[in-house]
C-alpha atoms as a PDB file:
ATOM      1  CA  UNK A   1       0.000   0.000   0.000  1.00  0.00           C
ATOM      2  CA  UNK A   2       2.761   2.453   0.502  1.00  0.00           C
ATOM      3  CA  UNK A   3       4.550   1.234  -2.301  1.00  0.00           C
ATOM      4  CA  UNK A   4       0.916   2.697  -4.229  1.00  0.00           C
ATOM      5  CA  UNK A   5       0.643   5.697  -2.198  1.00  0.00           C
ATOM      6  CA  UNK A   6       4.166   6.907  -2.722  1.00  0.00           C
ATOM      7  CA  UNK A   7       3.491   6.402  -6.792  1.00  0.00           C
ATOM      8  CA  UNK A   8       0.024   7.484  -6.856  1.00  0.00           C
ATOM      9  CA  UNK A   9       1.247  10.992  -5.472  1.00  0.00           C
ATOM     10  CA  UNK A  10       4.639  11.367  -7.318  1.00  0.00           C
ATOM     11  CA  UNK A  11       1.872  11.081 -10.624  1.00  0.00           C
ATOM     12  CA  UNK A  12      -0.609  13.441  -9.102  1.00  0.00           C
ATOM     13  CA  UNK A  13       1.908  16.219  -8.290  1.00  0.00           C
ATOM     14  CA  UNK A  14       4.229  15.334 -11.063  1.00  0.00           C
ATOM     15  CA  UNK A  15       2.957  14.397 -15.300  1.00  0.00           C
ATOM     16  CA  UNK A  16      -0.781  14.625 -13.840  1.00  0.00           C
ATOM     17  CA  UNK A  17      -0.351  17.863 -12.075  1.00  0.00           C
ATOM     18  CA  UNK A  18      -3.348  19.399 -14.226  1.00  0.00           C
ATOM     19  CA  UNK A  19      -5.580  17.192 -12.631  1.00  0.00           C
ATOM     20  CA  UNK A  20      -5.123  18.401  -8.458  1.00  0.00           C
ATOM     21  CA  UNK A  21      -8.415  20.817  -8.928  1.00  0.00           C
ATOM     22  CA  UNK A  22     -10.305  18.067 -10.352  1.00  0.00           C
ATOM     23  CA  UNK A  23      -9.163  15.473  -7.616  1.00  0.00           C
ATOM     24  CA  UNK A  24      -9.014  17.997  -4.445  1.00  0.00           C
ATOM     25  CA  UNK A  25     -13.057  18.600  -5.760  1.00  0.00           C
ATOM     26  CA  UNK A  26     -13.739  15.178  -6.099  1.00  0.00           C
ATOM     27  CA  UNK A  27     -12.578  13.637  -2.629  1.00  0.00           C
ATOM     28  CA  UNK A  28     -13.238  16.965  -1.005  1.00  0.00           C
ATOM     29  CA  UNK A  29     -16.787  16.783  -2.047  1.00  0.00           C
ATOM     30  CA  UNK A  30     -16.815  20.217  -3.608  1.00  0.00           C
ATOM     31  CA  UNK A  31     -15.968  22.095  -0.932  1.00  0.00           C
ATOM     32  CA  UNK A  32     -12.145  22.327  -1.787  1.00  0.00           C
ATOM     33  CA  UNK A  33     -11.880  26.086  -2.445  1.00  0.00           C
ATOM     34  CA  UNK A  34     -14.435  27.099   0.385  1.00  0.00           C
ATOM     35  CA  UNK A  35     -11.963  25.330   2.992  1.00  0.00           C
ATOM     36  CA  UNK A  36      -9.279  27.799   1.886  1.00  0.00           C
ATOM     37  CA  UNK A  37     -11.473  31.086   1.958  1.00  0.00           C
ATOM     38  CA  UNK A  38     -12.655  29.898   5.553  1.00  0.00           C
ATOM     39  CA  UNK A  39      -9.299  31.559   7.225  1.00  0.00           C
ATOM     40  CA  UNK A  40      -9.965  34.267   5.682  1.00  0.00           C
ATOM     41  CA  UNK A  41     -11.538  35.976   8.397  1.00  0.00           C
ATOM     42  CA  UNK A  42      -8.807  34.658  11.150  1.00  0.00           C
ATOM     43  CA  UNK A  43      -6.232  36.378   9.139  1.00  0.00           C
ATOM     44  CA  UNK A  44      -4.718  39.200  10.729  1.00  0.00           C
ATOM     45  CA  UNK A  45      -2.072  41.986   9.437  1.00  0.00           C
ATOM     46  CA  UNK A  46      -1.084  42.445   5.981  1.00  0.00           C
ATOM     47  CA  UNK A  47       1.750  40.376   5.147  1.00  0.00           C
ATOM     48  CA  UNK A  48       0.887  36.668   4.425  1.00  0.00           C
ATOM     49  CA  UNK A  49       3.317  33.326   4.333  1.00  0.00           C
ATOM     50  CA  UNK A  50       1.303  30.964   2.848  1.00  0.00           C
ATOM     51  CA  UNK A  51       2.894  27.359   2.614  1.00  0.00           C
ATOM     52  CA  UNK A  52       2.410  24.512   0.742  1.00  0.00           C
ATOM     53  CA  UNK A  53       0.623  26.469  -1.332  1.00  0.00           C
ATOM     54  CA  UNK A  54      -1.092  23.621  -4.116  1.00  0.00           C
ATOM     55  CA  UNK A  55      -2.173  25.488  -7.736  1.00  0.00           C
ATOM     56  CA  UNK A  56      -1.893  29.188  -6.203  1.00  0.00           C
ATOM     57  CA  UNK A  57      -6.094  29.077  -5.071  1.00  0.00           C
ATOM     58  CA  UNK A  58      -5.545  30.510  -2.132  1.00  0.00           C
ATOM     59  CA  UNK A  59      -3.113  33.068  -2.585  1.00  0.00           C
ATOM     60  CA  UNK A  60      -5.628  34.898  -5.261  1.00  0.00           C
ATOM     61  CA  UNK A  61      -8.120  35.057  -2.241  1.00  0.00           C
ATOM     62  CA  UNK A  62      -5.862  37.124  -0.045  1.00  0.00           C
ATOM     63  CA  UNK A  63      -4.741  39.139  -3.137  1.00  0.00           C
ATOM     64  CA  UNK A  64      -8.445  39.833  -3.777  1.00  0.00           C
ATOM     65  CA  UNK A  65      -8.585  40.770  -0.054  1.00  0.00           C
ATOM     66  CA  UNK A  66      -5.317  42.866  -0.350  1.00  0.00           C
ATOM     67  CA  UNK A  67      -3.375  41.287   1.527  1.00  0.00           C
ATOM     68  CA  UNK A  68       0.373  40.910   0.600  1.00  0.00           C
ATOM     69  CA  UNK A  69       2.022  37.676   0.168  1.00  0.00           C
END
C-alpha cells in the first residue's frame, strides 16, 4: 500500500499535475476552495506566508482581499 501511495502521489503532483483541482473537488466533495477562503476571516495583518501552497487558489483570495504575500 505504501509502495501505491508513494506512486500514486509522485503522478498526481508530477505528469498529472493538471488534474489536483479536479481530484481535491472530487474527494473533497466540492468544498475544496471554500476550505481555503474559511481563514480568511482569522487572518490578521497584511503580510501573508502561505505554505504549501497547491495550484496558487488561495493566494488569489488574499490578493483579492489585499493582503500581501
Amino acid at each position: 500500500m505504501r509502495r501505491f501511495m508513494r506512486i500514486f502521489f509522485y503522478l498526481l503532483y508530477h505528469p498529472f499535475a493538471f488534474a489536483y483541482d479536479f481530484v481535491a473537488a472530487f474527494v473533497s466533495f466540492g468544498q475544496w476552495k471554500n476550505w481555503g477562503r474559511s481563514i480568511l476571516p482569522f487572518i490578521s495583518g497584511t503580510h501573508i506566508l502561505e505554505l504549501g501552497h497547491g495550484p496558487g487558489h488561495l493566494q488569489r483570495f488574499l490578493l483579492n482581499a489585499n493582503l500581501t504575500l
